[in-house]
C-alpha atoms as a PDB file:
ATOM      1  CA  UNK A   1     166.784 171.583  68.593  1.00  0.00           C
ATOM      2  CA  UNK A   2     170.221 171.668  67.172  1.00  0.00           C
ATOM      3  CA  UNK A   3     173.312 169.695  68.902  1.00  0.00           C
ATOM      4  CA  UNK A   4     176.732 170.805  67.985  1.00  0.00           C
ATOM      5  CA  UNK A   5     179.835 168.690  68.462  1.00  0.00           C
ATOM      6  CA  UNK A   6     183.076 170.298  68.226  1.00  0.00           C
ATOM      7  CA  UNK A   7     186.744 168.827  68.336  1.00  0.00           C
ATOM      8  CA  UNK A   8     189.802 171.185  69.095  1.00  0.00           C
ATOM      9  CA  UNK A   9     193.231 169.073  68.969  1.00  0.00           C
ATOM     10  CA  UNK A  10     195.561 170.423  71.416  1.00  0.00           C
ATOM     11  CA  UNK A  11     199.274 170.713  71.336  1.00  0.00           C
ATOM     12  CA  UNK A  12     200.669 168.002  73.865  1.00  0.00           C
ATOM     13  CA  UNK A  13     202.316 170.327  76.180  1.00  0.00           C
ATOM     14  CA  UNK A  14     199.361 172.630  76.548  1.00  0.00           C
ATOM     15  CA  UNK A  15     196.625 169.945  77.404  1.00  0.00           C
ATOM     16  CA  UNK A  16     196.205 170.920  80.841  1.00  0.00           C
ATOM     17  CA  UNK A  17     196.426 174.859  79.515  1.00  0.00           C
ATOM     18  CA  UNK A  18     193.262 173.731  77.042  1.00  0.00           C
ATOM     19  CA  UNK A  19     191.611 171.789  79.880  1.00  0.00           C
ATOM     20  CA  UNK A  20     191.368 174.994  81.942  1.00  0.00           C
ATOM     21  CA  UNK A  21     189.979 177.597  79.557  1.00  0.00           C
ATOM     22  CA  UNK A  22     187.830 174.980  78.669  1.00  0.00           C
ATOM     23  CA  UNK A  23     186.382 174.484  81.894  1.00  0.00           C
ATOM     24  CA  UNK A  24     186.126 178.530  82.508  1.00  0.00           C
ATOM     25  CA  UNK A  25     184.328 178.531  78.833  1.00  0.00           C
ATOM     26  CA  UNK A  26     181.513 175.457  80.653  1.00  0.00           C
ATOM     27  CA  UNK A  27     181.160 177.737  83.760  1.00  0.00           C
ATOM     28  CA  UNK A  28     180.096 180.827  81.945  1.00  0.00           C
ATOM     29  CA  UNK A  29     178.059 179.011  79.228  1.00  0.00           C
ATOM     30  CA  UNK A  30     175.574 177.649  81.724  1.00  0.00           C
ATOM     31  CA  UNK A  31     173.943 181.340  82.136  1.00  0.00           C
ATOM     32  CA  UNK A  32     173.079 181.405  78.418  1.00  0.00           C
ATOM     33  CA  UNK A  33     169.612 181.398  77.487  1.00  0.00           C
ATOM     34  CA  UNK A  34     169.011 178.723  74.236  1.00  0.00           C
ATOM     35  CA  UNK A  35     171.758 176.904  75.565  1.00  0.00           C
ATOM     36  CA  UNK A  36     170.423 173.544  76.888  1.00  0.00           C
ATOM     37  CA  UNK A  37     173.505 171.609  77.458  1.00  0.00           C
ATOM     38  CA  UNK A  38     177.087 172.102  77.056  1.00  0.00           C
ATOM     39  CA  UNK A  39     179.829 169.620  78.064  1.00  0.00           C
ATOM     40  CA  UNK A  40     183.592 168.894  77.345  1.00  0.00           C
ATOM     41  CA  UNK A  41     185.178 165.505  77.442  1.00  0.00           C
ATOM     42  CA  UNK A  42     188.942 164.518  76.685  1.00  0.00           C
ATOM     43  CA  UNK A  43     189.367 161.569  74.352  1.00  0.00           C
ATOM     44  CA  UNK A  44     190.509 158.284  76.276  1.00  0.00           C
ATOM     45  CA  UNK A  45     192.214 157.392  72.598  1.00  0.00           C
ATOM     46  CA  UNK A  46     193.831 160.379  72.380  1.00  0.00           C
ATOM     47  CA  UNK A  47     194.084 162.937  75.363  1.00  0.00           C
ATOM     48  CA  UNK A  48     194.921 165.134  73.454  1.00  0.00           C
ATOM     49  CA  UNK A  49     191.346 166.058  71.958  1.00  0.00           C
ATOM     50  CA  UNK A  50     189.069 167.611  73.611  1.00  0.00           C
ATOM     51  CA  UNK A  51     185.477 167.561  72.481  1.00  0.00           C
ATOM     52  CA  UNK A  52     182.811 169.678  73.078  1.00  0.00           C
ATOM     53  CA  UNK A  53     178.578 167.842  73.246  1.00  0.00           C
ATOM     54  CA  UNK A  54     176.343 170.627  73.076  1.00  0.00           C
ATOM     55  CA  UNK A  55     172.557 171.482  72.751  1.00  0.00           C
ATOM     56  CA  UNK A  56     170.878 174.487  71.485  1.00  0.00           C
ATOM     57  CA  UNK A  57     167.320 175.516  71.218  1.00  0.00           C
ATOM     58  CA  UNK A  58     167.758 177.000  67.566  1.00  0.00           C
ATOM     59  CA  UNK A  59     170.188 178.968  65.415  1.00  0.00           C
ATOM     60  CA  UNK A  60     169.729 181.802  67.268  1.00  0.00           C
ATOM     61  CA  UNK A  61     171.370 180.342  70.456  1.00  0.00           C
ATOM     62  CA  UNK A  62     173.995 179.042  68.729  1.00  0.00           C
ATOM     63  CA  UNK A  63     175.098 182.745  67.122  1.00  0.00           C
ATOM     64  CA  UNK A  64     174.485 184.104  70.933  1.00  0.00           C
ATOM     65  CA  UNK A  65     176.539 181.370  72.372  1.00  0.00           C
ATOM     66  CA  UNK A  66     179.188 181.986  69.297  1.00  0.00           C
ATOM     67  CA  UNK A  67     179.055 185.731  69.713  1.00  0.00           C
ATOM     68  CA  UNK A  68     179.753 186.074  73.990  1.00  0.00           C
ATOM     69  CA  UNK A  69     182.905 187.853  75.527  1.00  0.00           C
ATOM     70  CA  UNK A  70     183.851 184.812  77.028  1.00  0.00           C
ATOM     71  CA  UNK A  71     183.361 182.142  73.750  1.00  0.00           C
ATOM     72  CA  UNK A  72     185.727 184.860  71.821  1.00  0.00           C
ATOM     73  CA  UNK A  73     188.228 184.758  74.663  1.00  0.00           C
ATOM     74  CA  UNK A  74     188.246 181.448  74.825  1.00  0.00           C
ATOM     75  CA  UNK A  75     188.320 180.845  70.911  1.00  0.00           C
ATOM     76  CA  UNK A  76     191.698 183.303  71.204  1.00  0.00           C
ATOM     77  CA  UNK A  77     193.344 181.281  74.032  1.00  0.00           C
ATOM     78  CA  UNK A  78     192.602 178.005  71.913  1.00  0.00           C
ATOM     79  CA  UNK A  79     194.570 180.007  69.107  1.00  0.00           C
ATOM     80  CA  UNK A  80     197.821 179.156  71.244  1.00  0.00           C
ATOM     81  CA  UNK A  81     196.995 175.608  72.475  1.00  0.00           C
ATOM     82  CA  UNK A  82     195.512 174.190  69.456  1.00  0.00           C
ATOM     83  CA  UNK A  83     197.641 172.521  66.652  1.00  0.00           C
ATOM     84  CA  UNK A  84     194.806 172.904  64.288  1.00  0.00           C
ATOM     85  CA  UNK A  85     191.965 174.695  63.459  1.00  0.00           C
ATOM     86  CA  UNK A  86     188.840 173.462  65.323  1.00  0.00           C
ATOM     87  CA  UNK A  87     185.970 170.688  63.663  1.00  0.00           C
ATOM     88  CA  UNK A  88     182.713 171.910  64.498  1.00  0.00           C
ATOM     89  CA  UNK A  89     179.408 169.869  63.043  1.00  0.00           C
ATOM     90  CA  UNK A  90     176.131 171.252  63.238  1.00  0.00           C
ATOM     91  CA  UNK A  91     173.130 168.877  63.132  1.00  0.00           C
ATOM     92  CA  UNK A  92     169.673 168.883  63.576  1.00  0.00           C
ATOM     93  CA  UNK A  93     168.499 166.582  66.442  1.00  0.00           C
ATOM     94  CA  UNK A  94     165.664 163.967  65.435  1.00  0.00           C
ATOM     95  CA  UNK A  95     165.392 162.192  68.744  1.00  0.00           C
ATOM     96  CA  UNK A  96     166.327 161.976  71.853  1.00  0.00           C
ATOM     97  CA  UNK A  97     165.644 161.062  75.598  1.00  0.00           C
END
């Protein structure tokens, strides 16, 4: 299995804007097949990063997930909230319960 965490920093004024495409994004990603779990939280330190905890059967599920109408239109809309380009880390889970 590979888990993917992902930090987009959002422009102030457009956290609740963020907040909302990010929650359309988790409602459509829970059909995907390969996709085990997918979650958002917003940083108590900083509400103004959002991070995404996700869990994918194998590469494969991750280029679906990446390549979906609705993870492109999401990636655009972060485009216009985001005040810089999006961390993403890939790793290989070793355990887990």
């Amino acid at each position: 299995m590979l888990s993917v965490i992902a930090y987009i920093h959002v422009k102030p004024e457009k956290t609740d804007e963020a907040i909302n495409a990010a929650k359309e994004l988790v409602e459509k990603v829970k059909d995907e097949e390969g996709t085990l779990f997918y979650s958002f939280s917003v940083s108590e330190k900083d509400p103004s990063t959002i991070v995404f905890m996700e869990r994918y059967k194998d590469m494969d599920a991750i280029s679906a997930h990446s390549s979906t109408p609705h993870f492109k239109e999401f990636m655009k809309k972060a485009a216009a909230f985001s005040s810089m380009p999006p961390e993403v880390n890939i790793y290989k889970e070793i355990s887990s319960i």
